[in-house]
Protein backbone atom coordinates (compact mmCIF):
# COMPACT_ATOMS: atom_id res chain seq x y z
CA UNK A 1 114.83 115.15 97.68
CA UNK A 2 115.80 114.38 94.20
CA UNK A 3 118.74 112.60 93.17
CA UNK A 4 121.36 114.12 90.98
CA UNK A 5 120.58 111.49 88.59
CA UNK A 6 116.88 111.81 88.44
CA UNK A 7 117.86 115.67 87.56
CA UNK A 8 120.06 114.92 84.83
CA UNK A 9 117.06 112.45 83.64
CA UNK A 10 114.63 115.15 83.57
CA UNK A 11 116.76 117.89 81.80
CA UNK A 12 117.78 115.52 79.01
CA UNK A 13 114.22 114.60 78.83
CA UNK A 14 113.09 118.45 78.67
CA UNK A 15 115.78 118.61 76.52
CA UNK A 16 115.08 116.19 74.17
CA UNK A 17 110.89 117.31 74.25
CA UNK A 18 111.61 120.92 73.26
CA UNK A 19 113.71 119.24 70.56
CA UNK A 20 111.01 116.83 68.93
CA UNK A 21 108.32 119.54 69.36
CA UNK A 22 110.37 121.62 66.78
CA UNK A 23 110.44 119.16 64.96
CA UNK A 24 106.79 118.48 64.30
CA UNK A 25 106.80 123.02 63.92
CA UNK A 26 109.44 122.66 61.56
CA UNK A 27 107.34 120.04 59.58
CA UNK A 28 103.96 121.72 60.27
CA UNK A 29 105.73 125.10 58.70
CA UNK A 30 106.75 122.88 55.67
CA UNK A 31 103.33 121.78 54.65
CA UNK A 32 101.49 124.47 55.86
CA UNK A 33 102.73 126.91 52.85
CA UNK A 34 100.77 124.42 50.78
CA UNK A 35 98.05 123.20 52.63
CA UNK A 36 95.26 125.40 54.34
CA UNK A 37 95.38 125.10 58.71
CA UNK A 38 92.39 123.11 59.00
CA UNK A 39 93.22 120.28 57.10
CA UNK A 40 96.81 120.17 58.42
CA UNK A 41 95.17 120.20 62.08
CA UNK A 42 93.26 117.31 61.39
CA UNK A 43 95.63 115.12 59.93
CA UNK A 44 98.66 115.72 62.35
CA UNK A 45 95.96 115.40 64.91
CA UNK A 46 94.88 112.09 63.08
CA UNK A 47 98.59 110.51 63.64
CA UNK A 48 98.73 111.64 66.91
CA UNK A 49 95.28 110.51 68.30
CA UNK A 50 96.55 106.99 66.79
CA UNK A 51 99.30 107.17 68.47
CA UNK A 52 97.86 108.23 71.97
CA UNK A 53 95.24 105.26 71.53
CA UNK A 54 97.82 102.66 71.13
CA UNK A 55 99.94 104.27 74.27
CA UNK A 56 96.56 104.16 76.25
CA UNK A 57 96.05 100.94 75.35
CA UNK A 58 99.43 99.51 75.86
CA UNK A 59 99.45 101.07 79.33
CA UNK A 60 96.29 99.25 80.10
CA UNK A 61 94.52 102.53 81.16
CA UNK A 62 91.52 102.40 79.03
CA UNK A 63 89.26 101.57 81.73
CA UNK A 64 90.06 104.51 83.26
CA UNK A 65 89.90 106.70 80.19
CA UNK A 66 86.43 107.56 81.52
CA UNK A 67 87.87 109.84 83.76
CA UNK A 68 89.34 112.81 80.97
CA UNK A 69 85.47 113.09 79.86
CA UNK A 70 84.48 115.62 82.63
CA UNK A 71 86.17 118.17 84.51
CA UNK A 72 89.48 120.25 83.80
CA UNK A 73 91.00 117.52 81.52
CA UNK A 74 88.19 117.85 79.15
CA UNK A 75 88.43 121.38 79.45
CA UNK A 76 92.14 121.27 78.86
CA UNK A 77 91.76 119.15 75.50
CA UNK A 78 89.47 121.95 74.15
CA UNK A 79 91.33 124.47 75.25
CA UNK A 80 94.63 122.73 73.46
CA UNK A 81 92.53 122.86 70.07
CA UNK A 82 92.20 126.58 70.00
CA UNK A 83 95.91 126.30 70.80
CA UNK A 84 96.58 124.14 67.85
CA UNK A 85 93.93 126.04 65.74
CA UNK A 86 95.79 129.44 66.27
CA UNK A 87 99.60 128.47 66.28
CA UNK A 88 99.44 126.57 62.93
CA UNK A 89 97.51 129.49 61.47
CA UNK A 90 100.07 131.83 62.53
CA UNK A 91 103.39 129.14 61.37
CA UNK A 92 102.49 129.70 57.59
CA UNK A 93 103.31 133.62 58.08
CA UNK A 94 105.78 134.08 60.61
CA UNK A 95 109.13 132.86 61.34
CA UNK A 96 109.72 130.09 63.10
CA UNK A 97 111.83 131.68 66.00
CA UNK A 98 109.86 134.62 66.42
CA UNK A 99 106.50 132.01 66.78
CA UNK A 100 108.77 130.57 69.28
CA UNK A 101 109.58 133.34 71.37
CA UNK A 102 106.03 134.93 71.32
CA UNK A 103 104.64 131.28 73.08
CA UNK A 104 107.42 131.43 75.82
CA UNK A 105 105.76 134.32 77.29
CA UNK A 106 103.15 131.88 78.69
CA UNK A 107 104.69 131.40 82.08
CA UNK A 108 105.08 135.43 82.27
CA UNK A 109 100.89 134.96 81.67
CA UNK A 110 100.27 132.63 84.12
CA UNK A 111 102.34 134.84 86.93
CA UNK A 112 100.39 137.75 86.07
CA UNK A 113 97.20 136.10 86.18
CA UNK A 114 97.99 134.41 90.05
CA UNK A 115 98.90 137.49 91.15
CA UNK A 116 96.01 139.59 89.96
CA UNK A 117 93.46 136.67 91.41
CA UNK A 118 95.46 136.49 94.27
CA UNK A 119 96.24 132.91 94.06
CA UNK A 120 100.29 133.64 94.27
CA UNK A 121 101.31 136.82 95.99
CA UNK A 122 104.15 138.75 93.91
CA UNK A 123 106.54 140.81 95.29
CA UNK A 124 108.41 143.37 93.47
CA UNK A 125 111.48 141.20 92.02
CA UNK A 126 108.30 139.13 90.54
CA UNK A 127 106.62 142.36 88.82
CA UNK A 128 110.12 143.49 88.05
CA UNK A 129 110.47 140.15 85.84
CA UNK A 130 107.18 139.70 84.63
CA UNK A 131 107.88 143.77 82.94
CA UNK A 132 111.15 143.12 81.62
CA UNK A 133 109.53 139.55 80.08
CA UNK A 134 106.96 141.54 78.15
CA UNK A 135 109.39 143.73 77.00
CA UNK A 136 111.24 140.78 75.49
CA UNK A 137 108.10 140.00 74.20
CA UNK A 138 107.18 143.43 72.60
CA UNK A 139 110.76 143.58 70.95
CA UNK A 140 109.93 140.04 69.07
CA UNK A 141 106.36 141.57 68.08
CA UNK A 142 107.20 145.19 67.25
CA UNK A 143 103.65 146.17 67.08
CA UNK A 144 104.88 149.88 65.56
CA UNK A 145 106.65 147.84 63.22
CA UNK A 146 106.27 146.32 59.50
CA UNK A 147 106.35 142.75 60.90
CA UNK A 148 102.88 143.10 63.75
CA UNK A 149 99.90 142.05 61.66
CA UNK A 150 97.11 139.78 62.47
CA UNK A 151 99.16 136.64 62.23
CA UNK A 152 101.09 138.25 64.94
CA UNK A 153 97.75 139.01 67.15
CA UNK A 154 96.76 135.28 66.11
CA UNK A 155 100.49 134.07 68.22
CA UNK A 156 99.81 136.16 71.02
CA UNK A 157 96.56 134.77 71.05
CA UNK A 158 98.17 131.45 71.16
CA UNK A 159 100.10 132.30 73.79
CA UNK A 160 97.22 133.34 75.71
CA UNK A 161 95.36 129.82 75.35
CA UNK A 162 99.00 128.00 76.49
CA UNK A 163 98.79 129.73 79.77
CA UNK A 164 95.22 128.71 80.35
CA UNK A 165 95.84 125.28 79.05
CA UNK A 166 98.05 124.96 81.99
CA UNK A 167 96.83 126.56 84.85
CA UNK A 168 93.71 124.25 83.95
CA UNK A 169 96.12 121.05 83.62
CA UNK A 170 97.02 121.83 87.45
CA UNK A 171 93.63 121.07 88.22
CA UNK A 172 93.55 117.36 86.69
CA UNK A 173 93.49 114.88 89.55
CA UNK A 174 96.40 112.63 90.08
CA UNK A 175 94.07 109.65 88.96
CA UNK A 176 93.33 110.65 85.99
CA UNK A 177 95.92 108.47 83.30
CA UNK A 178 98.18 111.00 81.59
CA UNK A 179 98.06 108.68 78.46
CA UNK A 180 94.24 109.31 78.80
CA UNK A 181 94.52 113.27 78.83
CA UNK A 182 97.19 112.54 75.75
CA UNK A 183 94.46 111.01 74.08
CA UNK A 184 91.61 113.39 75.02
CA UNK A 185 93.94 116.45 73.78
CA UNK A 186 94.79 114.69 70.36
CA UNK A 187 91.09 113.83 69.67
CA UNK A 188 89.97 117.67 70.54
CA UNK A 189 92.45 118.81 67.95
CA UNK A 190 91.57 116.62 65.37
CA UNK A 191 87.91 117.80 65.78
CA UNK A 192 88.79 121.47 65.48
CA UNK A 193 90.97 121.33 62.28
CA UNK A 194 88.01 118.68 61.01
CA UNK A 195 85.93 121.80 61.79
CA UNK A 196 87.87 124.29 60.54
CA UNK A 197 88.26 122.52 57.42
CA UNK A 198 84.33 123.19 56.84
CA UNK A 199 85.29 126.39 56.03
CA UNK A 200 88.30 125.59 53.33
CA UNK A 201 89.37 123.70 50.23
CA UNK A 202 91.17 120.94 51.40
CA UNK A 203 94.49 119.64 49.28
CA UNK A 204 94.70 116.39 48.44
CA UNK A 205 98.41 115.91 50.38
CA UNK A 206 101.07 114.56 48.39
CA UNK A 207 103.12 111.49 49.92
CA UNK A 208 105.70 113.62 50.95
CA UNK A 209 103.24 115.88 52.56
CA UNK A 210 102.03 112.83 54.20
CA UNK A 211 104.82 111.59 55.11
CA UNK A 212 105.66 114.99 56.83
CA UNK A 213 102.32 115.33 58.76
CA UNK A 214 102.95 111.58 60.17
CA UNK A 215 106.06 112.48 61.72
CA UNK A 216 104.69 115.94 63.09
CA UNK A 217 101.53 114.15 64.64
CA UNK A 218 104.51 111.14 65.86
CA UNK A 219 106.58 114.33 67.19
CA UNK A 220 104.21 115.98 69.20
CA UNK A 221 103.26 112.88 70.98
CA UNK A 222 106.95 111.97 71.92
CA UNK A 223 107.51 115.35 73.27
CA UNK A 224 104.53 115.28 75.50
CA UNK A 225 105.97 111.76 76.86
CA UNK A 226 109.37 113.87 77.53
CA UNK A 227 108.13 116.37 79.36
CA UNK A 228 106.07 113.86 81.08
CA UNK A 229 109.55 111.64 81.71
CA UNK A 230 110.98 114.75 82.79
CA UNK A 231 108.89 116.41 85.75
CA UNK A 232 108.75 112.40 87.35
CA UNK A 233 110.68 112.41 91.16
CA UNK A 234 113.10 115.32 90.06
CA UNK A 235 113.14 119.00 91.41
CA UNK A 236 111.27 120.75 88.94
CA UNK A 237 112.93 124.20 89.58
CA UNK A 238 115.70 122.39 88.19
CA UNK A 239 114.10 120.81 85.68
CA UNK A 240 112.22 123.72 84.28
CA UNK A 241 114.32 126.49 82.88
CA UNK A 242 115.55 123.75 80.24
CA UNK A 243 112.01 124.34 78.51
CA UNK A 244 113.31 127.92 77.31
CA UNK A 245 116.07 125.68 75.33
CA UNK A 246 113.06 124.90 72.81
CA UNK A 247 114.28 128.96 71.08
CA UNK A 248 117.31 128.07 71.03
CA UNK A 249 115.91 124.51 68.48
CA UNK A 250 113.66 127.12 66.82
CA UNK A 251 116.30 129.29 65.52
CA UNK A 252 118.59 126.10 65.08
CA UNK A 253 115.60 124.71 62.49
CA UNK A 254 114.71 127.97 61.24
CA UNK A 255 118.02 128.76 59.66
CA UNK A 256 118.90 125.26 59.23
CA UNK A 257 115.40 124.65 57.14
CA UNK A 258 114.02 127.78 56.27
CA UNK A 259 116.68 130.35 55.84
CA UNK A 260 115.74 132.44 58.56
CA UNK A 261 118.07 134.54 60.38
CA UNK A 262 116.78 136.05 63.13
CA UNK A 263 117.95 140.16 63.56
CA UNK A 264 119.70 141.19 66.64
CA UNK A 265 116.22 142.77 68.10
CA UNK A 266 114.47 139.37 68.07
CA UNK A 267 117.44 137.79 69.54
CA UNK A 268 117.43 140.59 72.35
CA UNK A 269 113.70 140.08 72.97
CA UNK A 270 113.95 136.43 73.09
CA UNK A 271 116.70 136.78 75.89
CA UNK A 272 114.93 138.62 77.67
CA UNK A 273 111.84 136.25 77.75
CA UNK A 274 113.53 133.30 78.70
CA UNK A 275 115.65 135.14 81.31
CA UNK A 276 112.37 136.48 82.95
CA UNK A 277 111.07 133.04 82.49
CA UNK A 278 114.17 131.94 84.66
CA UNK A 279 114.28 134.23 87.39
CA UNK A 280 110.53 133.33 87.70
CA UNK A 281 111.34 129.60 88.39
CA UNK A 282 114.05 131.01 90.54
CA UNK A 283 111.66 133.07 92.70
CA UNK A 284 109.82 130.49 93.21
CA UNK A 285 112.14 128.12 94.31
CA UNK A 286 113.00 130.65 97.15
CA UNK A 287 109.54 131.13 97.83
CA UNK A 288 108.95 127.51 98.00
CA UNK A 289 111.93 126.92 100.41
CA UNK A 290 111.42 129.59 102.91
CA UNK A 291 108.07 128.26 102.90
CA UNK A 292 109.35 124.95 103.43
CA UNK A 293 111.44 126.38 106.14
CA UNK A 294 108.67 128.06 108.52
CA UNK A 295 106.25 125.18 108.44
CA UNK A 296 109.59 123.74 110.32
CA UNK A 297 110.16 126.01 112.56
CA UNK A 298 106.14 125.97 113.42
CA UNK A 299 106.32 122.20 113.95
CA UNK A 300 109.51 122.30 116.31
C-alpha cells in the first residue's frame, strides 16, 4: 500500500510534468507562427534526443538500449511521431487551451476501445462517462461551428494516436530501460519532422527561436521524467486525475502568453472532459478493489 508521502510525491510530480509540458506547447506555439512543423519537429526533437542520450548514458542503460529496437516500444516511438507530427501542425492554428482539451479525451479513447475489444468490461456508469466526456469534447470542437476546420480534425487526430501510444506503452516489458524508450521516442520524432521537412522551406531559426526550441525539446524530456517520478510505488488512482491539471496550465499560458481567453463553452466542455476523465479513474479504482476483494474471499 502506498504511503501518504509517496502520494504527495507523485501528485507534485504529475503536477509539476503537466506544468513543463506546457511549457515546451507554449514555446512550440511561439515559433511555430514562424517556422513551418517539420522543421520545428526536428529540432525540438534534436534537443530532446540529446538529452535522452546523455540520461541513458548516465543511467548506465545503454547496454540494454537494444531492447526498445523491437516490439511495442519501437512501435510506441513511431507511433509518438505521428503524435508530434499532428499536434504541432495543429498548435500554429488553434488555441492553446482548446489543443489542450481536445488531447485529454485520450483516456475517454482508450475506455471505449477496451470495452468494444472486450479487454475491460464497462458497465453503464462507464458508458454514462465516456458520453458525457465526448460531449465535453464536441463543445471544445463545435464541428457546426466557425472554429471546426481541418486543424481541428488534425487535434482529434492527435488525440487518436495518444490513446494508441499508450495502450501500446502497456505492452513494454518491465526490462526494457525507460530512459531507453525516452530515447527511442525522441529519435522517432526527430526523423518524422526531418521527413516532413522534405516537403517544406525550412527557416533559418533566429537565436531566439533557438533558444526557444532548446528549452521545448529540454521541457518535454523533464516532463516525461515527472510522470515517470510520479506513477513509482504510489496508488496511481490517486496519482492520476492530477494529469487533467495540465488545462488548467494551458489556459494559465494561453492568456498569460498569447492573449487567449477561452469562452464559457470551451470552459464547459473542458469540465466536462476532465470530470469524465475522473470518474473513469474512479471506476476503476472500485473495480480494481472489489476485484481485489473476491480473489480474498476465494483464497480464505
Amino acid at each position: 500500500m502506498s504511503t501518504f508521502v509517496q502520494n504527495r510525491r507523485g501528485v507534485l510530480a504529475m503536477l509539476a510534468a503537466m506544468a513543463v509540458f506546457t511549457t515546451s506547447d507554449a514555446l512550440m506555439k511561439l515559433v511555430r507562427t514562424a517556422l513551418p512543423p517539420g522543421e520545428v519537429v526536428f529540432v525540438r526533437g534534436l534537443f530532446a534526443v540529446l538529452f535522452s542520450v546523455a540520461l541513458l548514458v548516465g543511467m548506465g542503460h545503454v547496454r540494454d538500449a537494444r531492447r526498445v529496437l523491437a516490439g511495442p516500444a519501437a512501435l510506441r516511438a513511431g507511433v509518438e511521431a505521428i503524435v508530434a507530427l499532428c499536434f504541432v501542425t495543429a498548435l500554429g492554428h488553434m488555441a492553446l487551451a482548446d489543443l489542450t482539451a481536445i488531447g485529454q479525451s485520450s483516456p475517454i479513447l482508450i475506455a471505449v476501445f477496451c470495452a468494444v475489444t472486450g479487454l475491460e468490461p464497462m458497465g453503464w456508469r462507464r458508458w454514462a462517462a465516456v458520453l458525457t466526456g465526448f460531449a465535453g469534447v464536441l463543445l471544445v470542437v463545435r464541428p457546426t461551428g466557425e472554429s471546426f476546420d481541418v486543424y481541428t480534425l488534425v487535434a482529434l487526430l492527435s488525440a487518436v494516436f495518444v490513446a494508441v501510444r499508450d495502450l501500446v506503452t502497456r505492452r513494454i516489458h518491465p526490462s526494457v530501460p525507460t530512459a531507453a524508450v525516452l530515447a527511442a521516442t525522441s529519435t522517432a520524432v526527430c526523423a518524422a519532422g526531418a521527413v516532413l521537412g522534405l516537403a517544406e522551406d525550412w527557416i533559418a531559426p533566429t537565436p531566439a527561436q533557438w533558444a526557444g526550441l532548446g528549452g521545448a525539446g529540454l521541457a518535454v524530456a523533464l516532463g516525461h521524467l515527472c510522470v515517470i517520478t510520479a506513477f513509482r510505488g504510489v496508488d496511481v488512482t490517486v496519482v492520476s486525475p492530477f494529469r487533467y491539471s495540465v488545462i488548467v496550465w494551458a489556459i494559465l499560458a494561453g492568456a498569460a502568453v498569447f492573449g487567449e481567453i477561452p469562452d464559457a463553452t470551451t470552459l464547459a466542455g473542458a469540465t466536462l472532459v476532465v470530470g469524465s476523465g475522473v470518474y473513469t479513474v474512479h471506476r476503476e479504482r472500485i473495480r480494481a478493489r472489489d476485484a481485489a476483494r473476491e480473489l480474498g474471499t476465494a483464497d480464505a
